[in-house]
C-alpha atoms as a PDB file:
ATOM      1  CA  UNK A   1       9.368 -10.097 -12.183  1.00  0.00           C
ATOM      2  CA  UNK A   2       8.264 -10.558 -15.817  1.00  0.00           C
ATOM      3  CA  UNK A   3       6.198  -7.637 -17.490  1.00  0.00           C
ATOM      4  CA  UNK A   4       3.051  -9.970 -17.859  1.00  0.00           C
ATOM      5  CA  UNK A   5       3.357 -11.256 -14.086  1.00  0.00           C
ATOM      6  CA  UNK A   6       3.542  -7.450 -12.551  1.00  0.00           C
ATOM      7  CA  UNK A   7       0.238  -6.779 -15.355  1.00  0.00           C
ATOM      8  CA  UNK A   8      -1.728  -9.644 -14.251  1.00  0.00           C
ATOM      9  CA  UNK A   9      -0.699  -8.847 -10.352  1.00  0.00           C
ATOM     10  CA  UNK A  10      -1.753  -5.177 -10.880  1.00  0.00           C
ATOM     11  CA  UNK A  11      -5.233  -6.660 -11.997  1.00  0.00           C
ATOM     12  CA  UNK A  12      -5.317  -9.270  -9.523  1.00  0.00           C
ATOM     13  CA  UNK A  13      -4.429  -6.553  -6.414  1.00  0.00           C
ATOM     14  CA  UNK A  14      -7.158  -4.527  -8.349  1.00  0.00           C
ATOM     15  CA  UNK A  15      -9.896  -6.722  -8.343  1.00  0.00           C
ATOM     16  CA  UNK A  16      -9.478  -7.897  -4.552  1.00  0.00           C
ATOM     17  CA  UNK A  17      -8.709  -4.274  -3.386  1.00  0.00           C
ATOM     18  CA  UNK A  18     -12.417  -3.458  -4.773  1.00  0.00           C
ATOM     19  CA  UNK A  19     -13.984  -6.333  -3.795  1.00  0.00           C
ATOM     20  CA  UNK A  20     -12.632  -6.286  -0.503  1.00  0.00           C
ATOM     21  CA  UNK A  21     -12.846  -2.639   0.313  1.00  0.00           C
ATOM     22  CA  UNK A  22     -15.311  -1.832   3.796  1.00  0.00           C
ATOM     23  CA  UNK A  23     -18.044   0.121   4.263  1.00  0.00           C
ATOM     24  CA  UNK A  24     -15.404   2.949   3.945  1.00  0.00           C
ATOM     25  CA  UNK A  25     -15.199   2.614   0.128  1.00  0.00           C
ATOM     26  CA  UNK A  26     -11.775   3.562  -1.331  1.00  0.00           C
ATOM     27  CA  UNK A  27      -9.663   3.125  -4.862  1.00  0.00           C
ATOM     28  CA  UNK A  28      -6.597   2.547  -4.941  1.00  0.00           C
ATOM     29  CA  UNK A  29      -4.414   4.870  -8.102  1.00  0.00           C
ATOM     30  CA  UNK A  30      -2.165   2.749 -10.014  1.00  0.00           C
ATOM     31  CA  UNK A  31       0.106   5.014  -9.025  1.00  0.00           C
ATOM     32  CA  UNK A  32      -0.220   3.308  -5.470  1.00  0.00           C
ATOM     33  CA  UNK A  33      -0.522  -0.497  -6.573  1.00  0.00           C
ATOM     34  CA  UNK A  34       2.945   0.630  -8.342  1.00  0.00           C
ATOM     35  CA  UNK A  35       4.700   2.446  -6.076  1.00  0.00           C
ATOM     36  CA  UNK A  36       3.349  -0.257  -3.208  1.00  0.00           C
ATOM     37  CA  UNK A  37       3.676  -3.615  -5.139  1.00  0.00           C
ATOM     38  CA  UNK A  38       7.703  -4.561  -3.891  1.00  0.00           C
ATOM     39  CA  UNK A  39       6.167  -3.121  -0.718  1.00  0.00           C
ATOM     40  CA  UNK A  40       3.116  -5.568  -0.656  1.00  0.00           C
ATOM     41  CA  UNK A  41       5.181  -8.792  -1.832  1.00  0.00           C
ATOM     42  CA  UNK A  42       7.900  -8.016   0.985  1.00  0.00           C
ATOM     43  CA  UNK A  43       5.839  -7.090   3.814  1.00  0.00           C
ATOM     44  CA  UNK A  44       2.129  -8.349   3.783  1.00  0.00           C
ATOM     45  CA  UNK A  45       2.205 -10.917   1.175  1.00  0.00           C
ATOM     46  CA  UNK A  46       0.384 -13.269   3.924  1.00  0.00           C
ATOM     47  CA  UNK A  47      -2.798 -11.292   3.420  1.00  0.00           C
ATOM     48  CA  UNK A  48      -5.060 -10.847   0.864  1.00  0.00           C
ATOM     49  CA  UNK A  49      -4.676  -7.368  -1.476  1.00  0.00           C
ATOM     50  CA  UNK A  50      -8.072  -5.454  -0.087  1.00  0.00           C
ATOM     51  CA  UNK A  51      -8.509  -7.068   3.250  1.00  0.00           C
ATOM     52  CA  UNK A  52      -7.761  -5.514   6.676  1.00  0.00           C
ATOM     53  CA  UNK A  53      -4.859  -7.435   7.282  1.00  0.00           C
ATOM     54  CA  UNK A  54      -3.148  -5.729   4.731  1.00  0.00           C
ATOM     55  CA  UNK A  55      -4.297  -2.379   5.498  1.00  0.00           C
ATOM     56  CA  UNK A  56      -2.754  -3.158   9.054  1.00  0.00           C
ATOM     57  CA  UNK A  57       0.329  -5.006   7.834  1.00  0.00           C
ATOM     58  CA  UNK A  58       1.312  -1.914   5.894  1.00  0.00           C
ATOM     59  CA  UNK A  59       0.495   0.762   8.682  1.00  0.00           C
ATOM     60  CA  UNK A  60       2.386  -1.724  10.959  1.00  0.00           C
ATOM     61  CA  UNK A  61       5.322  -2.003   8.444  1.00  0.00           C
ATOM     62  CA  UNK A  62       5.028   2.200   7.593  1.00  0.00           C
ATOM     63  CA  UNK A  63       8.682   2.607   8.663  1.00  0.00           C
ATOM     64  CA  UNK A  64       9.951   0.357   6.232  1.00  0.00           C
ATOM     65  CA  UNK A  65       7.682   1.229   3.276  1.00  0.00           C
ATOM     66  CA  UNK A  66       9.500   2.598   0.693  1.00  0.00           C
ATOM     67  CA  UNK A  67       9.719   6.098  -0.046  1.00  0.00           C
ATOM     68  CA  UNK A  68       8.378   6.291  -3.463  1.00  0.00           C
ATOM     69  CA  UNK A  69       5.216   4.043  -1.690  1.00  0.00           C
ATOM     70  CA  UNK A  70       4.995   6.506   0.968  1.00  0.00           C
ATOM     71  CA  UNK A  71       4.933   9.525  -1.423  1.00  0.00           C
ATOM     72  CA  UNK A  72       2.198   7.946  -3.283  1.00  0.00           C
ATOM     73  CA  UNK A  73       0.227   6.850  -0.409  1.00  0.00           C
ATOM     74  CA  UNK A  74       0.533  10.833   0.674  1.00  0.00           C
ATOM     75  CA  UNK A  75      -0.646  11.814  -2.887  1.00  0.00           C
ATOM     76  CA  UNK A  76      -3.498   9.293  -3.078  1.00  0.00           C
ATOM     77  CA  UNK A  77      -5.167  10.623   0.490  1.00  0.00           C
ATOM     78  CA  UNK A  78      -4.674   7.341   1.971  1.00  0.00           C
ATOM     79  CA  UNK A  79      -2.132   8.631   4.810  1.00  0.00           C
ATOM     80  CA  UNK A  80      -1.253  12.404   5.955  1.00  0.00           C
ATOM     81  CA  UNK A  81       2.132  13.731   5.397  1.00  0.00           C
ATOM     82  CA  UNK A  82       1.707  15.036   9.192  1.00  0.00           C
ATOM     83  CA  UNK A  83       1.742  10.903   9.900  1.00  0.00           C
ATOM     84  CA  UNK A  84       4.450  10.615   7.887  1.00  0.00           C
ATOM     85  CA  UNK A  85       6.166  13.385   9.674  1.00  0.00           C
ATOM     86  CA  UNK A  86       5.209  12.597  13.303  1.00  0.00           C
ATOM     87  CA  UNK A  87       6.408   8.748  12.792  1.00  0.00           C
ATOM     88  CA  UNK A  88       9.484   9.473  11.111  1.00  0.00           C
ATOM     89  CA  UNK A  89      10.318  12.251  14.082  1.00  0.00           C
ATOM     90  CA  UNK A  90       9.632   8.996  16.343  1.00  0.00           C
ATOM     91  CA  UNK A  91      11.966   7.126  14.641  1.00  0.00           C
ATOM     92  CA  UNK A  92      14.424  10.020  15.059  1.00  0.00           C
ATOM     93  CA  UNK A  93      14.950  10.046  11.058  1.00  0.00           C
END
């Protein structure tokens, strides 16, 4: 991916994060559209950045996230490292 296309993604998955964010209002760090963007295009690509379906796609894909998208995700508040924990005890890793 080309410096300019992973810019004008960031934007793009910044814009419809915002606009599509609930009732429960939320922002998203760089540091997560980063870490999360290889995540995003491999996973949940099929749903638009911001919309439930996403949300869902990447709690439903959490065991293959990546780790530096999981350690962000932790950071940012938007999942507990006790989920993290409990899910990858599940998983027996």
């Amino acid at each position: 991916m080309t410096s300019t296309f992973k810019k004008l993604f960031a934007t793009a998955l910044t814009v419809a994060i915002v606009a599509g964010a609930s009732t429960n209002a939320f922002a998203v760090s760089n540091a997560v559209k980063y870490a999360c963007m290889g995540d995003y295009l491999s996973y949940c690509s099929g749903h638009a950045p911001g919309s439930a379906g996403v949300k869902q796609c990447m709690r439903a894909n959490g065991s293959k996230l990546s780790k530096g998208c999981v350690g962000a995700l932790v950071k940012a508040g938007m999942v507990s490292q006790s989920e993290v924990s409990r899910r990858a005890a599940s998983l027996g890793r």
